[in-house]
C-alpha atoms as a PDB file:
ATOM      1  CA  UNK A   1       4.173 -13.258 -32.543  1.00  0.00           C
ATOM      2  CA  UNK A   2       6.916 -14.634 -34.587  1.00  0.00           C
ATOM      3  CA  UNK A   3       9.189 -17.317 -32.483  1.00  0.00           C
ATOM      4  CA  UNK A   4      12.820 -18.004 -32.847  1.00  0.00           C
ATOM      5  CA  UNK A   5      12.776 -21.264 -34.862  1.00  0.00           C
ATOM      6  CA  UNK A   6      10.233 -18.558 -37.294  1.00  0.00           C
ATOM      7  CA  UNK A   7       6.669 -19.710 -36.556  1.00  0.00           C
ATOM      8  CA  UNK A   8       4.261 -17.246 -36.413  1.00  0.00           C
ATOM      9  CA  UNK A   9       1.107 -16.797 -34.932  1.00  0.00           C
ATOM     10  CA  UNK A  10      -1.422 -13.829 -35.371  1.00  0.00           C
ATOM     11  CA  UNK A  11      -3.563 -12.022 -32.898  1.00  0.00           C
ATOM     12  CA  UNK A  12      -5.243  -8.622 -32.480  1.00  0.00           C
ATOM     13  CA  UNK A  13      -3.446  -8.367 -28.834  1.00  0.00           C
ATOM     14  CA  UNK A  14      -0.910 -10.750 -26.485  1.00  0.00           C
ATOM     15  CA  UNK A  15       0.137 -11.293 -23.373  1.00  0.00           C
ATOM     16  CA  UNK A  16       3.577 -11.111 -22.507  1.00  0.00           C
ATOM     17  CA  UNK A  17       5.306 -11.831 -18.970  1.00  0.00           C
ATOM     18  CA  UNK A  18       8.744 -11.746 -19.280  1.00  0.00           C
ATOM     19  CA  UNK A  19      11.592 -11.049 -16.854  1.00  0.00           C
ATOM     20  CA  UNK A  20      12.679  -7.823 -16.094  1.00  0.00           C
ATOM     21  CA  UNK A  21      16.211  -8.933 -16.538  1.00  0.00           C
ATOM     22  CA  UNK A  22      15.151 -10.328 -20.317  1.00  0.00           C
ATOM     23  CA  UNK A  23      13.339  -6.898 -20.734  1.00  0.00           C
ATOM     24  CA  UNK A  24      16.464  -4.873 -19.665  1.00  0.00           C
ATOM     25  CA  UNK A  25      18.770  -6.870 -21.702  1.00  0.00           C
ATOM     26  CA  UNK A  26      16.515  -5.739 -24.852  1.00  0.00           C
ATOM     27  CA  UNK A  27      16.836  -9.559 -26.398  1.00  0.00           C
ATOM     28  CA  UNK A  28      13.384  -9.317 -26.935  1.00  0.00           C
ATOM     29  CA  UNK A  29      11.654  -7.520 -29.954  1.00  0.00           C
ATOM     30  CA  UNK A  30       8.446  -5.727 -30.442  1.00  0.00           C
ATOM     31  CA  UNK A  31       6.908  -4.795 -32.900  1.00  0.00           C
ATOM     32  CA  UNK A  32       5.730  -1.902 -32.634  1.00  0.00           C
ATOM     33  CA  UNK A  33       7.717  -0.479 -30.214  1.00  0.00           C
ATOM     34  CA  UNK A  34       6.991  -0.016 -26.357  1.00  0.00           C
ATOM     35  CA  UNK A  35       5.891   3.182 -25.766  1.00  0.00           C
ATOM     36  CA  UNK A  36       9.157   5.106 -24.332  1.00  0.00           C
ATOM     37  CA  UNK A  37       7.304   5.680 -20.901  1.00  0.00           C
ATOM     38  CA  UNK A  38       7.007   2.284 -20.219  1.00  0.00           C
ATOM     39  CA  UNK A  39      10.654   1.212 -21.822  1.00  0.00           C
ATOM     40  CA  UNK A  40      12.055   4.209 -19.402  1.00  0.00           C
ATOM     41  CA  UNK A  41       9.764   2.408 -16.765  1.00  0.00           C
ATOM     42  CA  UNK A  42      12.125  -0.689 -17.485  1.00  0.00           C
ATOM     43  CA  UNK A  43      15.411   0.706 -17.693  1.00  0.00           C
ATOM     44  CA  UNK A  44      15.120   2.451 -14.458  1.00  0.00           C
ATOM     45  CA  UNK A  45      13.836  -0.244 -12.392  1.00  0.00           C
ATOM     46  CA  UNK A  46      16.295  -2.342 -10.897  1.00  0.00           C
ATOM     47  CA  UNK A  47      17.445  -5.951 -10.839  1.00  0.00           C
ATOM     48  CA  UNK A  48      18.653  -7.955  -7.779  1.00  0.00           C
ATOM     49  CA  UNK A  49      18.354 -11.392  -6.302  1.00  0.00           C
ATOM     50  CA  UNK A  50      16.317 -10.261  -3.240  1.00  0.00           C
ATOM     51  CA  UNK A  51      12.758  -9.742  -3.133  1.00  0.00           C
ATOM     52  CA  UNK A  52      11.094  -7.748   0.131  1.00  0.00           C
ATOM     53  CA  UNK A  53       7.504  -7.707   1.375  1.00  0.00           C
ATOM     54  CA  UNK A  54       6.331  -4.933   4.251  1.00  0.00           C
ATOM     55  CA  UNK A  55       3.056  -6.435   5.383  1.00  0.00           C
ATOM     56  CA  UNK A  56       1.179  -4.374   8.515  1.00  0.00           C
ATOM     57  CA  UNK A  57      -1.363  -5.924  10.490  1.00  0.00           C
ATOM     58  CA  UNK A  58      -4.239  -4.238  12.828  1.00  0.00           C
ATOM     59  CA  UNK A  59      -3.294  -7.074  15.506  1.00  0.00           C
ATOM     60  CA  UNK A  60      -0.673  -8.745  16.370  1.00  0.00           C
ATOM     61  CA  UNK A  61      -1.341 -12.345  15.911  1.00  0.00           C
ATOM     62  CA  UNK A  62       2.159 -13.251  16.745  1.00  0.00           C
ATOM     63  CA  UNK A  63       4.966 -13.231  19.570  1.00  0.00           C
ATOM     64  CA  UNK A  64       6.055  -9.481  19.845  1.00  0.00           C
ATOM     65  CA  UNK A  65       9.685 -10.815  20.441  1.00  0.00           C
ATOM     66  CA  UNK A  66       9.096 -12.430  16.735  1.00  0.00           C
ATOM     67  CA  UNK A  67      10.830 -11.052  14.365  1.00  0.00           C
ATOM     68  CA  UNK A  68       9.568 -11.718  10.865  1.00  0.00           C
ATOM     69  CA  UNK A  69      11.669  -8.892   8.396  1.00  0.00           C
ATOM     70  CA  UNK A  70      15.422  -8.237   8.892  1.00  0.00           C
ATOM     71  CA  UNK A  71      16.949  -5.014   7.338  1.00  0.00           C
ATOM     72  CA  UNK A  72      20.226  -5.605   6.085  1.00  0.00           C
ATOM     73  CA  UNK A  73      20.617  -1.673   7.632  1.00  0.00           C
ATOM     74  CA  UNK A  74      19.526  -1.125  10.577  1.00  0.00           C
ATOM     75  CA  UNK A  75      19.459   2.550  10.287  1.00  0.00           C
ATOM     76  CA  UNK A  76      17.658   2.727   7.381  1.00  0.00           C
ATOM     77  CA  UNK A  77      14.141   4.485   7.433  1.00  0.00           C
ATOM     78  CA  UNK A  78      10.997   2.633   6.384  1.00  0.00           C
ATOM     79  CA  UNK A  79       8.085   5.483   6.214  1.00  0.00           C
ATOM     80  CA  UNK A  80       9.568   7.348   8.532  1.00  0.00           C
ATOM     81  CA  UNK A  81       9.824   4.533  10.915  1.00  0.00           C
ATOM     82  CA  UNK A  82      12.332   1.872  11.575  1.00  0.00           C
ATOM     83  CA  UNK A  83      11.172  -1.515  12.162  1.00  0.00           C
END
């Protein structure tokens, strides 16, 4: 791994968790190259300020008039279902 200020450090394999937004922008080098799957992977995921979770539970622990996930459309299907 060589930094920006040119340190280096040496190892058989890293680690690296980096934004998607970072890895999209391609300001980040590597050496080798990512495979193209994986860099295809990247550029075709997208990038937005919202993050969703769709959890299902076998019982319903909570108030049935609770509502705990708001679709920004309402007519949007989620498996076939809308929630």
């Amino acid at each position: 791994v060589e930094t920006a200020s040119n340190g280096t450090f040496a190892a058989d394999m890293v680690v690296v968790a980096i934004p998607l937004g970072v890895l999209k922008a391609a300001v980040v080098d590597f050496v080798p190259s990512m495979p193209v799957n994986i860099q295809g992977s990247i550029d075709r995921l997208g990038v937005g300020v919202f993050n969703k979770i769709w959890l299902t539970f076998d019982d319903n622990y909570f108030d049935g008039d609770q509502y705990m996930y708001f679709p920004l459309d309402l007519t949007a299907s989620f498996n076939g279902s809308t929630p």
